[in-house]
Protein backbone atom coordinates (compact mmCIF):
# COMPACT_ATOMS: atom_id res chain seq x y z
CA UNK A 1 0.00 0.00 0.00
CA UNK A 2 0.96 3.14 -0.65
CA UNK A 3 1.15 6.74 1.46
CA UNK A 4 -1.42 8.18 -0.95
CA UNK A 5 -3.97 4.79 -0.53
CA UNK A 6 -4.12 5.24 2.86
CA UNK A 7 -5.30 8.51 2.96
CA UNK A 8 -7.71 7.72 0.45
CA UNK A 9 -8.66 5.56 2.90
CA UNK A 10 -8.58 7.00 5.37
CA UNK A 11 -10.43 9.95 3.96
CA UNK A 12 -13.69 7.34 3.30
CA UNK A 13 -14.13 6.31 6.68
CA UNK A 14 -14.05 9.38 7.80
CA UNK A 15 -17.03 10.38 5.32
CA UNK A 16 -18.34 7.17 5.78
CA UNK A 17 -18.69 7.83 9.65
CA UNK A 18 -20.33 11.44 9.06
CA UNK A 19 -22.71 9.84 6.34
CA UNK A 20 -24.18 7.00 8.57
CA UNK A 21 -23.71 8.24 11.82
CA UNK A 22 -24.81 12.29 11.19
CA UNK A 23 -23.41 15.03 13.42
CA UNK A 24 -20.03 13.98 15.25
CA UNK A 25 -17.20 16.00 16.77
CA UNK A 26 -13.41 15.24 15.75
CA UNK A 27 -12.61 13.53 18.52
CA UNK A 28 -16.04 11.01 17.89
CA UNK A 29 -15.26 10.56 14.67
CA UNK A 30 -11.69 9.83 16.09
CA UNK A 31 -12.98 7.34 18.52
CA UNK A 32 -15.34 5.42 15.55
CA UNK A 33 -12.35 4.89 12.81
CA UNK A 34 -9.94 4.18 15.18
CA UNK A 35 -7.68 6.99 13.36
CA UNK A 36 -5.75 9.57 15.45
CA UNK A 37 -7.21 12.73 16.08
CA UNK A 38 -3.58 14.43 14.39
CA UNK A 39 -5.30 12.56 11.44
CA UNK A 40 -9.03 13.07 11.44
CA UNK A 41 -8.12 16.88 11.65
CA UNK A 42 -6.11 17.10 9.11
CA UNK A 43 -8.46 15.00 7.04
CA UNK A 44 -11.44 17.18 8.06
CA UNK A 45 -9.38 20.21 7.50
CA UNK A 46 -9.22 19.13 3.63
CA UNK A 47 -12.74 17.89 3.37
CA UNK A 48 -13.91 21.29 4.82
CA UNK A 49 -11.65 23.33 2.22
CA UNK A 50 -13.39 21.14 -0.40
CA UNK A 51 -16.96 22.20 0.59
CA UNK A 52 -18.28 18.30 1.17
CA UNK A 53 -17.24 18.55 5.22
CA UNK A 54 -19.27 21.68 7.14
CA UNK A 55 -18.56 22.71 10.69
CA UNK A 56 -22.16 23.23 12.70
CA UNK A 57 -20.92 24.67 15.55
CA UNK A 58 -20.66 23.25 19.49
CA UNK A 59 -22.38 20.74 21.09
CA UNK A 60 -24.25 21.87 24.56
CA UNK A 61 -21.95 20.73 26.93
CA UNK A 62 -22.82 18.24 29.28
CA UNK A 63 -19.41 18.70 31.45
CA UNK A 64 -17.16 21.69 32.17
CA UNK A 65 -14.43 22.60 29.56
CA UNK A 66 -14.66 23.89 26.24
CA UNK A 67 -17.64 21.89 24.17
CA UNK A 68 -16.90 20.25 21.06
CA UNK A 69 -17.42 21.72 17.66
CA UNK A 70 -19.81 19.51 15.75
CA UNK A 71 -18.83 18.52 11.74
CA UNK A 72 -20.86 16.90 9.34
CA UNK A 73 -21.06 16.24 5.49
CA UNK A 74 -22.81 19.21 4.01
CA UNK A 75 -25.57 17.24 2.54
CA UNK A 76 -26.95 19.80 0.41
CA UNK A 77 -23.89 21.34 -1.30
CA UNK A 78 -23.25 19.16 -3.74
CA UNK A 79 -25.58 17.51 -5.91
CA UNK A 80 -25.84 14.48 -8.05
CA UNK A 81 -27.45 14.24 -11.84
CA UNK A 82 -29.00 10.68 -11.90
CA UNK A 83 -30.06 8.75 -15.19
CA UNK A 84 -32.61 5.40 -15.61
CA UNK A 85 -32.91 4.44 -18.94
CA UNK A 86 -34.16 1.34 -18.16
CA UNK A 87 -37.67 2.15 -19.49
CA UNK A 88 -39.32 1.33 -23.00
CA UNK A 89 -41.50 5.09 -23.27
CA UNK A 90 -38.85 7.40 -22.34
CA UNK A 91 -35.80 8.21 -20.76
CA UNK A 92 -35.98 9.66 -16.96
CA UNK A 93 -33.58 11.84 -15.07
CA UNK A 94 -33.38 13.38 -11.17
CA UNK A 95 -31.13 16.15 -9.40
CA UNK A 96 -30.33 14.84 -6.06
CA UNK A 97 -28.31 16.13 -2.78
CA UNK A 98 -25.83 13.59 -1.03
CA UNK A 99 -28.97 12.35 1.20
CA UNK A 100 -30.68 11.13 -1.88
CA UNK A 101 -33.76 13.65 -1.60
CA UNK A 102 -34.66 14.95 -5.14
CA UNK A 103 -34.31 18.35 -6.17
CA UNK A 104 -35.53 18.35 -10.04
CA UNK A 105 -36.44 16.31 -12.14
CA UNK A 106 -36.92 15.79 -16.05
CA UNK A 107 -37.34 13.22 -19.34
CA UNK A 108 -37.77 12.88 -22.88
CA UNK A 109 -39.43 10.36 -25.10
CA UNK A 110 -38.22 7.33 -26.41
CA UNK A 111 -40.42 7.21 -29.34
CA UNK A 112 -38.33 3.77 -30.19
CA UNK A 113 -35.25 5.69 -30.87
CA UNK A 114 -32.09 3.32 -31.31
CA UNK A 115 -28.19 3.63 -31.90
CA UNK A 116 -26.84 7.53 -31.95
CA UNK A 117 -30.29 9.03 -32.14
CA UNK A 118 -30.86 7.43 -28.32
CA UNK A 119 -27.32 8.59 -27.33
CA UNK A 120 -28.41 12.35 -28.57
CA UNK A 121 -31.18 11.95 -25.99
CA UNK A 122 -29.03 10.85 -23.01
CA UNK A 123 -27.26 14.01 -23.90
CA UNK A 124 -30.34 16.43 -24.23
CA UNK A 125 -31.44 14.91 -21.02
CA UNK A 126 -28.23 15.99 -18.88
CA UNK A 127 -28.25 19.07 -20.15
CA UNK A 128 -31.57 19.68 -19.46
CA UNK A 129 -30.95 18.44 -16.15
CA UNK A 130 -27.37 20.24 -15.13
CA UNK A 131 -29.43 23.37 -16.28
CA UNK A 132 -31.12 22.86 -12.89
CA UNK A 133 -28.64 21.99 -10.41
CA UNK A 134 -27.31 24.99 -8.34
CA UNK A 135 -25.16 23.30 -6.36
CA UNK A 136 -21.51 21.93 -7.53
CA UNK A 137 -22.51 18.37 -9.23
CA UNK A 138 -20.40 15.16 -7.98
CA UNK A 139 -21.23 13.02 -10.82
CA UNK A 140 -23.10 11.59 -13.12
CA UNK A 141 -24.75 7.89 -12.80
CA UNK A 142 -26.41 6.38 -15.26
CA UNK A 143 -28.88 2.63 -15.35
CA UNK A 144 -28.12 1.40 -18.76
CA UNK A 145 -30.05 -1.48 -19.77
CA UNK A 146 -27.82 -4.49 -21.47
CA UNK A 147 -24.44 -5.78 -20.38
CA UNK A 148 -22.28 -3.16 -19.25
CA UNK A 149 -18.44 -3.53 -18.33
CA UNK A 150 -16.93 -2.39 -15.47
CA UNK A 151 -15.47 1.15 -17.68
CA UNK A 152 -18.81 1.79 -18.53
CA UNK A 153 -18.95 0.27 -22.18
CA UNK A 154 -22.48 -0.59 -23.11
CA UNK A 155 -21.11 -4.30 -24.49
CA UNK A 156 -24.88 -5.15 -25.26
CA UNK A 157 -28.00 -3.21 -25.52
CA UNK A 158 -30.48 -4.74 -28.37
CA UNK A 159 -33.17 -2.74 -26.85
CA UNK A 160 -31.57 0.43 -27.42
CA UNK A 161 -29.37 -1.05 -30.31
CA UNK A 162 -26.03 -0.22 -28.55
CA UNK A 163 -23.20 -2.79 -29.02
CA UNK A 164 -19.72 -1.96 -27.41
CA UNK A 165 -21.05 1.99 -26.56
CA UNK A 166 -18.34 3.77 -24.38
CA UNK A 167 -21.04 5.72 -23.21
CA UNK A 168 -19.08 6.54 -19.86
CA UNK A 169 -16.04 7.94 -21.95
CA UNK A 170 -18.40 10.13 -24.05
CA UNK A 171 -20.64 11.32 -21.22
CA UNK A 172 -17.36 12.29 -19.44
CA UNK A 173 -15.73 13.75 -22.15
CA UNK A 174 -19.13 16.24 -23.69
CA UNK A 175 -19.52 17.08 -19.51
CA UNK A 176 -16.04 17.57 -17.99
CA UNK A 177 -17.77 15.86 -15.20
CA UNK A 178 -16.95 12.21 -13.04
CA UNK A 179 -19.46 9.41 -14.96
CA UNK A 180 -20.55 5.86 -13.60
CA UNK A 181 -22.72 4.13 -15.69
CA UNK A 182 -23.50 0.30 -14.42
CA UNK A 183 -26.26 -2.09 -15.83
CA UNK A 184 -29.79 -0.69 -14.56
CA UNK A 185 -30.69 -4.36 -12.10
CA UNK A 186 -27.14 -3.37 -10.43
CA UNK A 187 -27.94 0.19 -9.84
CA UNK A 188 -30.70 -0.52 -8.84
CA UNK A 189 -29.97 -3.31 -6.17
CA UNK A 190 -27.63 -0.62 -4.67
CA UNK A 191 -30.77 1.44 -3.58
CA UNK A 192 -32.18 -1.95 -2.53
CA UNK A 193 -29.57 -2.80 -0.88
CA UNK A 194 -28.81 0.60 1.17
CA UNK A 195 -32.13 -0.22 3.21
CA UNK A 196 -31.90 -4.11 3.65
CA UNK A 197 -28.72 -5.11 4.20
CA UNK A 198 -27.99 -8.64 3.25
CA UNK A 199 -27.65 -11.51 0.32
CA UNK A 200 -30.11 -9.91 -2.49
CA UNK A 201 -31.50 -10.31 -5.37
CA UNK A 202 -33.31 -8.05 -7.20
CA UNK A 203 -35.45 -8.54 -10.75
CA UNK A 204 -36.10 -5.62 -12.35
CA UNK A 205 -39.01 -5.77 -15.09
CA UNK A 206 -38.91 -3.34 -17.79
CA UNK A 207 -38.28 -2.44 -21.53
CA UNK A 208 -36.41 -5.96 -20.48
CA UNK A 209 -35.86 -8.31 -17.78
CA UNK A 210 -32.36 -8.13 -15.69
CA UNK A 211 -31.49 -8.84 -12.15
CA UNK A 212 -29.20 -7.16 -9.48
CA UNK A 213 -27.68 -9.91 -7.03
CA UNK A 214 -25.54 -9.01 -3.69
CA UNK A 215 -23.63 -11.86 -2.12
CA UNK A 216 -21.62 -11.25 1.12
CA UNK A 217 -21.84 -7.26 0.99
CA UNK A 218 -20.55 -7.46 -2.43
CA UNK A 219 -22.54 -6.92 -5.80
CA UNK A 220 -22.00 -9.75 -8.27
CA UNK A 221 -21.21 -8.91 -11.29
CA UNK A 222 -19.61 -12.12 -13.06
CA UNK A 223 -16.59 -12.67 -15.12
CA UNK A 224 -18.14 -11.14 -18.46
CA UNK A 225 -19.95 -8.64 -16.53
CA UNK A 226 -23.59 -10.59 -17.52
CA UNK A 227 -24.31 -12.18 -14.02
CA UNK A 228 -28.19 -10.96 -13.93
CA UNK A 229 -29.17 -11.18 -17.65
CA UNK A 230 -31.69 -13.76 -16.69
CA UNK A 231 -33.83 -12.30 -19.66
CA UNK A 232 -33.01 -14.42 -22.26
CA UNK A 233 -33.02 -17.75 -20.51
CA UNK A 234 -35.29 -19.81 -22.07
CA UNK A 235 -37.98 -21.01 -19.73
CA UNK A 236 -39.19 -24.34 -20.56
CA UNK A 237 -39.29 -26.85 -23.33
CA UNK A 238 -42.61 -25.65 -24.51
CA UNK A 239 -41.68 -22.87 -26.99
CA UNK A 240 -43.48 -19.51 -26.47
CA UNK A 241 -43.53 -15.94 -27.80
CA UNK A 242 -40.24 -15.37 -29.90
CA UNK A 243 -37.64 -12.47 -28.31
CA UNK A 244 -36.22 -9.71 -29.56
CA UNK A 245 -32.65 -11.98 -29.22
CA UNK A 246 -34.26 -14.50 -31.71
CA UNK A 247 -34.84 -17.03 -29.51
CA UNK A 248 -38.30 -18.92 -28.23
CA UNK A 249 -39.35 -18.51 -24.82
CA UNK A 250 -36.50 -16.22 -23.20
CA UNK A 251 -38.01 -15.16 -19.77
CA UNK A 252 -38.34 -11.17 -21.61
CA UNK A 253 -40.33 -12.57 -24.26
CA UNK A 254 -43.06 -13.61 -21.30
CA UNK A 255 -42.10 -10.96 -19.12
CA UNK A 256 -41.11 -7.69 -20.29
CA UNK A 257 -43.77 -4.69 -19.95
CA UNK A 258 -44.30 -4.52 -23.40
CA UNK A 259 -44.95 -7.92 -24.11
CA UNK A 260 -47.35 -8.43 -20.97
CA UNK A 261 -48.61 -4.77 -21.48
CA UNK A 262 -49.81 -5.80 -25.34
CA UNK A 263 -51.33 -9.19 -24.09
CA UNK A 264 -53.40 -7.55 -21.95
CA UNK A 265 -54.42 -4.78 -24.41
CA UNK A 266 -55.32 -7.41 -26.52
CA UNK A 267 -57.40 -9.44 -24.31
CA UNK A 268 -59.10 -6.07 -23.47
CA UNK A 269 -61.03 -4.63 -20.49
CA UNK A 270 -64.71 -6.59 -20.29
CA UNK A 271 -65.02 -9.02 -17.34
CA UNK A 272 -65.67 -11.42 -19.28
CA UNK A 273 -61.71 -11.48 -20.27
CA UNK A 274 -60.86 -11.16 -16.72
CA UNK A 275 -60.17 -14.75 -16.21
CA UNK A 276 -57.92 -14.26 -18.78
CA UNK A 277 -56.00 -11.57 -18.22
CA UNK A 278 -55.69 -12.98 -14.69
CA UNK A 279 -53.88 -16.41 -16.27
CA UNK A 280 -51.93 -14.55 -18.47
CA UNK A 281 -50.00 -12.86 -15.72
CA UNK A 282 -49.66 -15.93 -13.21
CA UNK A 283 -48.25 -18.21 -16.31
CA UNK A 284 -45.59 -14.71 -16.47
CA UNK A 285 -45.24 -15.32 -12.81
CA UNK A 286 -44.71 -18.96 -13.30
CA UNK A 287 -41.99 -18.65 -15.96
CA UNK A 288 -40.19 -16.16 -13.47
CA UNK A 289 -40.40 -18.57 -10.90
CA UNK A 290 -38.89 -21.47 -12.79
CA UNK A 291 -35.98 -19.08 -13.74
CA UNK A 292 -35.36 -18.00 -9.58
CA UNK A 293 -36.26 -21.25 -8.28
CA UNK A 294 -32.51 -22.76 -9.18
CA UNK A 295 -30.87 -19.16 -8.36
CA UNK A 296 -32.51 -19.45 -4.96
CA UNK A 297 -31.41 -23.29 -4.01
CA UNK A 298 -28.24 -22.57 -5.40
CA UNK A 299 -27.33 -19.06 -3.27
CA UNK A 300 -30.07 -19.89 -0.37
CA UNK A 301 -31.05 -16.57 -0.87
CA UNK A 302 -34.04 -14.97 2.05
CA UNK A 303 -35.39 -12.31 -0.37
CA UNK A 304 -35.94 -11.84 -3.57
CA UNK A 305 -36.96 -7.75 -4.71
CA UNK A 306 -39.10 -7.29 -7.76
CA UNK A 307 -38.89 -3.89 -9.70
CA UNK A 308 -40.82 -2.81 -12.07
CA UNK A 309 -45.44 -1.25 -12.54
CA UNK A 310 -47.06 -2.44 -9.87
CA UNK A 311 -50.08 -3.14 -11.76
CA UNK A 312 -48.56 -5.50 -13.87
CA UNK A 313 -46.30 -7.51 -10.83
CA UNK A 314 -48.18 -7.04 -8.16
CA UNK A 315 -50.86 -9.98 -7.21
CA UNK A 316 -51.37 -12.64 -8.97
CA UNK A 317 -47.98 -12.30 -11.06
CA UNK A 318 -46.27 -12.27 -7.74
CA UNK A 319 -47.92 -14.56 -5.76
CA UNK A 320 -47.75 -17.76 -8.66
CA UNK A 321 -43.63 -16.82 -8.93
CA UNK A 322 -43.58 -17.19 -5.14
CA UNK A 323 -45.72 -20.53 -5.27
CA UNK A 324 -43.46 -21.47 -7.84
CA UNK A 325 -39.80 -20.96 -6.22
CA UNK A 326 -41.60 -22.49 -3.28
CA UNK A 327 -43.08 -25.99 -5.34
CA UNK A 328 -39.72 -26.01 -6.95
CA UNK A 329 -36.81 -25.21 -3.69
CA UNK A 330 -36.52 -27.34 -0.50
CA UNK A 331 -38.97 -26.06 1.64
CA UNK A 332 -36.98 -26.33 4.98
CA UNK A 333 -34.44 -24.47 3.33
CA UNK A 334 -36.64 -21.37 2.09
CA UNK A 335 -39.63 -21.52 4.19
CA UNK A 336 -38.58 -17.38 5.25
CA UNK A 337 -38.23 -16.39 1.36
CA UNK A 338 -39.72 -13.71 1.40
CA UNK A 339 -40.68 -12.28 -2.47
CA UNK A 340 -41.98 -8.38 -2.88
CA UNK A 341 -42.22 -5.65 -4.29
CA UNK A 342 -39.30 -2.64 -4.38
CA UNK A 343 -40.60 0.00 -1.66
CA UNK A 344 -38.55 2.45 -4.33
CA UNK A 345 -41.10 2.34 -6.91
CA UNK A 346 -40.32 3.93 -10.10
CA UNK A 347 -37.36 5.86 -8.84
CA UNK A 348 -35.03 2.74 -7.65
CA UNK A 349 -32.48 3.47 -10.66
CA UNK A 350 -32.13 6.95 -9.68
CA UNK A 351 -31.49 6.48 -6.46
CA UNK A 352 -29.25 3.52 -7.25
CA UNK A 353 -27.37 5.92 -9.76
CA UNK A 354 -26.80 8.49 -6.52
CA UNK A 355 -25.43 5.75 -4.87
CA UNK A 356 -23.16 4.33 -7.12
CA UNK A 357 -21.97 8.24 -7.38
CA UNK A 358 -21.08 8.80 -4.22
CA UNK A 359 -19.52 5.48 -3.86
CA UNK A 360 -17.49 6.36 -6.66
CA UNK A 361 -16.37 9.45 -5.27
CA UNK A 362 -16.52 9.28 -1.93
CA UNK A 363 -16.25 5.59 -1.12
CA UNK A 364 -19.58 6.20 0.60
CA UNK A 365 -22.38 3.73 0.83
């Protein structure tokens, strides 16, 4: 290790400490890390002078002598641009302070643009959205659908038709501004994760189907960087509705908001189709079940997060893909699964996207 890795270290447990813990005085912050408090000064010192640390003033003193001064991150004085284009109508974007509450917000249509045409609307999106910061921005994260390697290179997108996309390098470079951009099931199992600490996995249902997994603390991201792309496994021997890969029967083809969104359309609103539309999303429910069951035995994961409109998971989609990994796992070894819904709703990428920011340039999370 060297000099200059320790203090980066050093530097994230410090923020680390003020992120999680709130309001602390050197010498607390001292006592937490386990640094001295020659070091924690001089860190805060540095942190201050950069604008992220802010002194608050003393505590009430509970004992004579002088009372502590009180430091903590300055939660509002930075800001993070966050990106989700996860979804098949549009493109979504959020300004957000280093506690993750939402300051603006914006989009733009889809309209089943592809290739460079998409890329010019990531673009027109950030700039709409740095428009409205008015605070110094961090960084930039971005949910890309598709396989993404770990320097940002959309490697596979056939959604968005993106093959081998540095779309990190280009962000960075048309910005002058710090860029993550991660697969949108990871960056979205990050916000997941942040409020449920523990083995994870999270499917997130969209313009396609991809899943976020977090083993041991640590997400898992595989050796091609495709661990999640569950969406084009085919389910079954039986065939089914033919994918946008090619294939018959990929778990997307069944699952997918458009697809389930078009079946339903079809089948149409009378109650006499409501038995119908009813099967139609427990046999989706069923294929995703058949897909998780072997992920489950193999991991013994305790929960399993679904992403994605409520009115199309929710109920009896959910319940016959919990029936299913249940019929299909050793019961004594998953009788507390436990299989929901995201309490993020439709801003889990977002928020994922702030995280993976001030990971990135903090080492916060």
């Amino acid at each position: 290790m060297l000099p200059e890795h320790a203090r980066s270290h050093n530097r994230s447990l410090v923020l680390q400490t003020l992120y999680t813990q709130g309001a602390q005085s050197r010498a607390d912050v001292s006592r937490e890390t386990g640094l001295t408090r020659v070091t924690v000064s001089d860190l805060v010192a540095e942190l201050i002078g950069e604008g992220l640390v802010v002194e608050l003033g003393h505590r009430e003193a509970a004992r004579p002598g002088k009372p502590a001064t009180l430091i903590d991150i300055d939660r509002t004085g930075h800001h993070v641009v966050a990106l989700d284009l996860s979804e098949h109508t549009r493109f979504r974007g959020a300004v957000l302070d280093l506690d993750g509450t939402t300051v603006a917000r914006a989009e733009v249509a889809l309209e089943g643009a592809t290739g460079e045409r998409a890329v010019q609307l990531v673009t027109e999106l950030l700039d709409g959205l740095l428009a409205l910061t008015t605070a110094p921005v961090l960084g930039i994260g971005v949910g890309s659908p598709g396989v993404v390697e770990p320097n940002g290179v959309v490697h596979s997108a056939p959604n968005l038709g993106w093959t081998d996309l540095p779309l990190q390098e280009r962000l960075q470079a048309a910005f002058h501004l710090p860029v993550h951009v991660a697969n949108d099931a990871n960056v979205a199992v990050l916000a997941e994760h942040a409020g449920a600490p523990g083995d994870l996995l999270l499917v997130k249902v969209g313009h396609g189907v991809g899943a976020g997994l977090i083993v041991g603390g640590r997400p898992v991201l595989g050796a091609g960087s495709a661990a999640g792309e569950i969406g084009h496994v085919v389910v079954g021997t039986d065939g089914g509705p033919r994918c946008a890969c090619g294939k018959h029967g990929c778990l997307e083809a069944w699952l997918a908001v458009p697809r389930l969104t078009a079946e339903l359309e079809r089948l149409g609103d009378a109650d006499a189709a409501a038995s119908a539309r009813e099967e139609t999303l427990r046999e989706a429910g069923r294929r995703l079940g058949i897909v998780l069951a072997p992920v489950v035995g193999a991991l013994n994961l305790s929960e399993v997060v679904l992403s994605g409109p409520t009115e199309l998971l929710d109920g009896p989609l959910l319940e016959a893909a919990v029936e299913t990994v249940r019929n299909r796992t050793m019961t004594e070894h998953h009788r507390e699964l436990r299989l929901r819904m995201t309490a993020h709703g439709q801003d889990i990428v977002l928020r994922g996207a702030a995280v993976m920011v001030l990971s990135g340039q903090l080492g916060v999370s």
